[in-house]
N, C-alpha and C. Protein backbone atom coordinates (compact mmCIF):
# COMPACT_ATOMS: atom_id res chain seq x y z
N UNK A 1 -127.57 7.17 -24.59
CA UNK A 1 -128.06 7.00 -23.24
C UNK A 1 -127.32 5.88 -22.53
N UNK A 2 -126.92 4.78 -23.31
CA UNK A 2 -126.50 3.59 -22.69
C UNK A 2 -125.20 4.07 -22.00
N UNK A 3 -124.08 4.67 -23.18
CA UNK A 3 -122.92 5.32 -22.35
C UNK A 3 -122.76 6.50 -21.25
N UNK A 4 -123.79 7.06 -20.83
CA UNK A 4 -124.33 7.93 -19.85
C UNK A 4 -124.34 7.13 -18.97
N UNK A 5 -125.40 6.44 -18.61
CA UNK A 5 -125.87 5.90 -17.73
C UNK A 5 -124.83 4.66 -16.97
N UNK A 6 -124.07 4.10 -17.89
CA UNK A 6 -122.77 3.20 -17.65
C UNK A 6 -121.38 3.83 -17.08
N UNK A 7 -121.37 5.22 -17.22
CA UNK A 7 -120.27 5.90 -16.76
C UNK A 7 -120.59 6.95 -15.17
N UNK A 8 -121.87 6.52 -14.79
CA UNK A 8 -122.57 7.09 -13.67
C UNK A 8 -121.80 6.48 -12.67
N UNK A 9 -121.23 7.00 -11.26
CA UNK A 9 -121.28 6.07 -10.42
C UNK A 9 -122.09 5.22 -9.65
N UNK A 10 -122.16 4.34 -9.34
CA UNK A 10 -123.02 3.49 -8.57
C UNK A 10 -124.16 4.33 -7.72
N UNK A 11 -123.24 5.28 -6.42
CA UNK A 11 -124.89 5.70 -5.61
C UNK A 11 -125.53 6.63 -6.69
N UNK A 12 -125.11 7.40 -7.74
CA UNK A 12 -125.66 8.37 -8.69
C UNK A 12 -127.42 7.08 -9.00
N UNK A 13 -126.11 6.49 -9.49
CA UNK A 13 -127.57 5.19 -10.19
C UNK A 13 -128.77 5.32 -9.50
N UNK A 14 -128.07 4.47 -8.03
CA UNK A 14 -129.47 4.46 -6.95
C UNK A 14 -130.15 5.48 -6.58
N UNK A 15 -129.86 6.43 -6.66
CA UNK A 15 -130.63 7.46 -6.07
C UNK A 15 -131.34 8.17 -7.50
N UNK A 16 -130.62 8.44 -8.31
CA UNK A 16 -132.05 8.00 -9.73
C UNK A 16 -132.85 7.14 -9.92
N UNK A 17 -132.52 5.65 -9.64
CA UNK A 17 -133.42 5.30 -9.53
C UNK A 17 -134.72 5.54 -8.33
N UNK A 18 -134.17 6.03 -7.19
CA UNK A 18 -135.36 6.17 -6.17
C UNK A 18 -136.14 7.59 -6.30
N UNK A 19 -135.11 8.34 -7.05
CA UNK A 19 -135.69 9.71 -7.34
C UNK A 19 -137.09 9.86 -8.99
N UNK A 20 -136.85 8.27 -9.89
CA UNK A 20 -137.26 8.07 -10.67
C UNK A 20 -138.67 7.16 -9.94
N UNK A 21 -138.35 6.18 -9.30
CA UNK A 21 -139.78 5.90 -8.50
C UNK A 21 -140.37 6.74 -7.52
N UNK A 22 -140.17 8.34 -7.11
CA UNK A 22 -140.55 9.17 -6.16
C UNK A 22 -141.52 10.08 -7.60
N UNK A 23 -140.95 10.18 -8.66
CA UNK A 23 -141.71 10.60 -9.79
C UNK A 23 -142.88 9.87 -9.95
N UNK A 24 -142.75 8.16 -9.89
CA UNK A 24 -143.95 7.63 -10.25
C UNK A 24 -145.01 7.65 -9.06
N UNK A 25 -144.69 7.60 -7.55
CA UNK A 25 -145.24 8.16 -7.04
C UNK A 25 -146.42 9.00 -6.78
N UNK A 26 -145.98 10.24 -7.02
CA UNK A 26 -146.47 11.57 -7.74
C UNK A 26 -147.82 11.51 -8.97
N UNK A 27 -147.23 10.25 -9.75
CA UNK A 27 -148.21 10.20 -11.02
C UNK A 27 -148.92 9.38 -10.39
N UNK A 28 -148.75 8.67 -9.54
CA UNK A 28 -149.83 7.43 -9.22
C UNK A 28 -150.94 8.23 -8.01
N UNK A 29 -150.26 9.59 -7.59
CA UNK A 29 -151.31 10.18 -6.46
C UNK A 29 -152.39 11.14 -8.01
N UNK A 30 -151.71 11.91 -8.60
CA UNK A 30 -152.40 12.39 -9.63
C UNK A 30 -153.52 11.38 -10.68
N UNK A 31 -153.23 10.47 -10.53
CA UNK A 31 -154.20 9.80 -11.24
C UNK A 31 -154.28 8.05 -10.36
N UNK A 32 -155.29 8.30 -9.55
CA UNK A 32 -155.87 7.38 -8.52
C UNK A 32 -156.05 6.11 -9.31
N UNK A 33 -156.40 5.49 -10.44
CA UNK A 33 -156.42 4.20 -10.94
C UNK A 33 -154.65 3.62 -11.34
N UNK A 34 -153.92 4.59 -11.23
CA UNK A 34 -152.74 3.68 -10.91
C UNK A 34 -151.92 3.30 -9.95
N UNK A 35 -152.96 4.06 -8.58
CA UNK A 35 -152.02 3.74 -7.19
C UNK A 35 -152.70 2.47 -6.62
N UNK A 36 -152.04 1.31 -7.31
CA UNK A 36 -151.57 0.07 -6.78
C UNK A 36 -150.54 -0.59 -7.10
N UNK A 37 -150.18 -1.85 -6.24
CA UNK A 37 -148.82 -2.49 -6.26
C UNK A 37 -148.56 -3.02 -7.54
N UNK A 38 -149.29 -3.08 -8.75
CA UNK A 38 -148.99 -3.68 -9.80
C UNK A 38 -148.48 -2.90 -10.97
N UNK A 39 -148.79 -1.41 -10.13
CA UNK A 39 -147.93 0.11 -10.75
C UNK A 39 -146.41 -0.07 -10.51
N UNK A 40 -146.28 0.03 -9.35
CA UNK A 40 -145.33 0.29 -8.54
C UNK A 40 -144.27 -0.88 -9.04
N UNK A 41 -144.63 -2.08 -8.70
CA UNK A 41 -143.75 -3.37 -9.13
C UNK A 41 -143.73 -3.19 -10.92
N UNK A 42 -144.37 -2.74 -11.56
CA UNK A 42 -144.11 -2.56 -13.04
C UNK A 42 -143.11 -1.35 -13.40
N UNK A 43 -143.11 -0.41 -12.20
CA UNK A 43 -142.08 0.43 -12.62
C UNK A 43 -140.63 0.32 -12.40
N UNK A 44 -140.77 -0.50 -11.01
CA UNK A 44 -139.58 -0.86 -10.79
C UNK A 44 -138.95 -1.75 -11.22
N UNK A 45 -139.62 -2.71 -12.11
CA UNK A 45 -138.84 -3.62 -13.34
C UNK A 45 -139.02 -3.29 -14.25
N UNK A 46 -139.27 -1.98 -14.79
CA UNK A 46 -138.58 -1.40 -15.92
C UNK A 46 -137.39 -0.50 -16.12
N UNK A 47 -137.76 -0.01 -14.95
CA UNK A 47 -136.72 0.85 -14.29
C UNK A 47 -135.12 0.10 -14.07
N UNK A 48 -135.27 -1.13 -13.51
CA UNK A 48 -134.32 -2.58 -13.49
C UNK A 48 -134.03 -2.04 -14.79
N UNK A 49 -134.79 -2.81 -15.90
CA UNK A 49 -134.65 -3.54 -16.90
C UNK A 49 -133.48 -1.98 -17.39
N UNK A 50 -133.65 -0.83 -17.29
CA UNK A 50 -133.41 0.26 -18.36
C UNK A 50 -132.16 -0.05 -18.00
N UNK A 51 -131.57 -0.23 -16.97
CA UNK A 51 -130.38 0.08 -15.84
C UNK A 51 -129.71 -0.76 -16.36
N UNK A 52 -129.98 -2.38 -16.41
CA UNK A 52 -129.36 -3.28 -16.86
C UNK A 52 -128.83 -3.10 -18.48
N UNK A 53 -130.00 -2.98 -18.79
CA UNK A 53 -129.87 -2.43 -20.22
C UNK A 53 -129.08 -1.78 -20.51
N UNK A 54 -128.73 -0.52 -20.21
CA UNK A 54 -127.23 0.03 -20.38
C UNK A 54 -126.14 0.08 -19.72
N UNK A 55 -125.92 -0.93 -19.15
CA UNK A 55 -124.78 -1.67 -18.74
C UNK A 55 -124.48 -3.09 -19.87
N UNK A 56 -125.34 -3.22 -20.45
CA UNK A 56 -125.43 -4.29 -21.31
C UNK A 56 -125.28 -5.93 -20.57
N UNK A 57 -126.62 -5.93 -20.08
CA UNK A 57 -127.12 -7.79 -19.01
C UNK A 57 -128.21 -7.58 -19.05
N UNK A 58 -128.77 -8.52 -18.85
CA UNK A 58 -130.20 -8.81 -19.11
C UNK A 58 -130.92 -9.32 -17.41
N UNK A 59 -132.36 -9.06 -17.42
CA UNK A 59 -132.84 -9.78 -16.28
C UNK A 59 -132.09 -10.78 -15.33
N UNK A 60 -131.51 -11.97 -16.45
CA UNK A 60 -131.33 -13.31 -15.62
C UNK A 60 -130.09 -13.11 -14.91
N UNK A 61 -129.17 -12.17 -15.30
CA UNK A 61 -127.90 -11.40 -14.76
C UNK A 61 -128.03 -11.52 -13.04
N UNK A 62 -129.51 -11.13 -12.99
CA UNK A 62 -129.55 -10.71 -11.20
C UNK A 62 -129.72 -11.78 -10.92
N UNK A 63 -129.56 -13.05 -11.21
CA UNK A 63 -129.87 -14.42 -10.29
C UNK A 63 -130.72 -14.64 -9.54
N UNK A 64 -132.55 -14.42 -10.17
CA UNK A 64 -133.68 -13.81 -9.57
C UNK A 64 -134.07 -15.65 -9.19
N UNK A 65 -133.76 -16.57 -9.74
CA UNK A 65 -134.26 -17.47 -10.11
C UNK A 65 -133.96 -18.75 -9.01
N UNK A 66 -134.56 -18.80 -7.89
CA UNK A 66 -134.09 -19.40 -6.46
C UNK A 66 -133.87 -21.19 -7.54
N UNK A 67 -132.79 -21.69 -7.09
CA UNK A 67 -132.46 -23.05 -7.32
C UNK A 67 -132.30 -24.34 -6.36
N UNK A 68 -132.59 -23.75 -4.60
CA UNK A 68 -132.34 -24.80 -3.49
C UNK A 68 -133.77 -24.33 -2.76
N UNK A 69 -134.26 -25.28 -2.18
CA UNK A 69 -135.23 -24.94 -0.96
C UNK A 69 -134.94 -24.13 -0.21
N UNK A 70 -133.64 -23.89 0.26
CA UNK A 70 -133.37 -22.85 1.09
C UNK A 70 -133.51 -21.23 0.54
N UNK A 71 -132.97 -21.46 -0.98
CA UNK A 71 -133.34 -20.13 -1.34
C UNK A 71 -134.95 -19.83 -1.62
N UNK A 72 -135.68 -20.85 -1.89
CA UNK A 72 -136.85 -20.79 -1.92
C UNK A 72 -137.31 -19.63 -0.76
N UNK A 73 -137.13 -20.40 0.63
CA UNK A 73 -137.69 -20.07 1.60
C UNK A 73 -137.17 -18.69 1.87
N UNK A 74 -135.98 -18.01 1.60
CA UNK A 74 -135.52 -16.88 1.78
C UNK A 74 -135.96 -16.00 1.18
N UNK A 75 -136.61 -16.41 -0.42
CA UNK A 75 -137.43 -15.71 -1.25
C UNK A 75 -138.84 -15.33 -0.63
N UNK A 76 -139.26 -16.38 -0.03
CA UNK A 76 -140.64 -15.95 0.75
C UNK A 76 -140.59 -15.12 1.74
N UNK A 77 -139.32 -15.54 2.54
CA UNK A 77 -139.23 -14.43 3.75
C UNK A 77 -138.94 -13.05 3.18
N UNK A 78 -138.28 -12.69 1.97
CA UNK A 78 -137.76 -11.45 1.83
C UNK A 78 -139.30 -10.72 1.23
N UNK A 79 -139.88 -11.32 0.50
CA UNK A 79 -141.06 -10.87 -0.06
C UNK A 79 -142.37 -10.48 1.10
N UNK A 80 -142.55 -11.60 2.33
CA UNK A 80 -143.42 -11.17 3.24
C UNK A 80 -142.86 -10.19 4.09
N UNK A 81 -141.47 -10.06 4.19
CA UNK A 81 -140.72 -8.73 5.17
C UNK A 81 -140.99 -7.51 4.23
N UNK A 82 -140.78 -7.50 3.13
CA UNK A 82 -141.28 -6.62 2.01
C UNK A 82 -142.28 -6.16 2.29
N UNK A 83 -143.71 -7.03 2.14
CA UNK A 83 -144.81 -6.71 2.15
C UNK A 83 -145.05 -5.91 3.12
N UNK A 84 -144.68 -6.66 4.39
CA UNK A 84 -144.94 -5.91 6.04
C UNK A 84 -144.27 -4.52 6.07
């Protein structure tokens, strides 16, 4: 799977992945105790994680981890533009 998924081109990736969260979707309307955001954000960091995974990098790869106030604050803004 790892060499599959590593020899994909890039938009192939993305659009499996959005075609892979349009699946969870689906399962989260079929069964009503998992349509909330703590579904949704759990799938999409596993979904991350698989991706990374066979490319061979880990989480900290994406530089999730704000280190200046400024990125702080960009982190908040991207998350409340998110939300909205």
């Amino acid at each position: 799977m790892k060499t599959i998924i590593c020899n994909l081109p890039a938009w192939l990736k993305v659009f499996l992945y959005f075609v892979l969260l349009t699946a969870a979707r689906f399962v989260a309307g079929a069964v009503p105790a998992l349509n909330d955001l703590s579904f949704y954000l759990s799938v999409s960091l596993l979904l991350s994680w698989l991706f990374l995974w066979a490319e061979g990098k880990t989480l900290k790869t994406l530089n999730f981890i704000p280190v200046c106030s400024s990125n702080w604050l960009q982190l908040l803004c991207g998350t409340v533009g998110g939300i909205l």
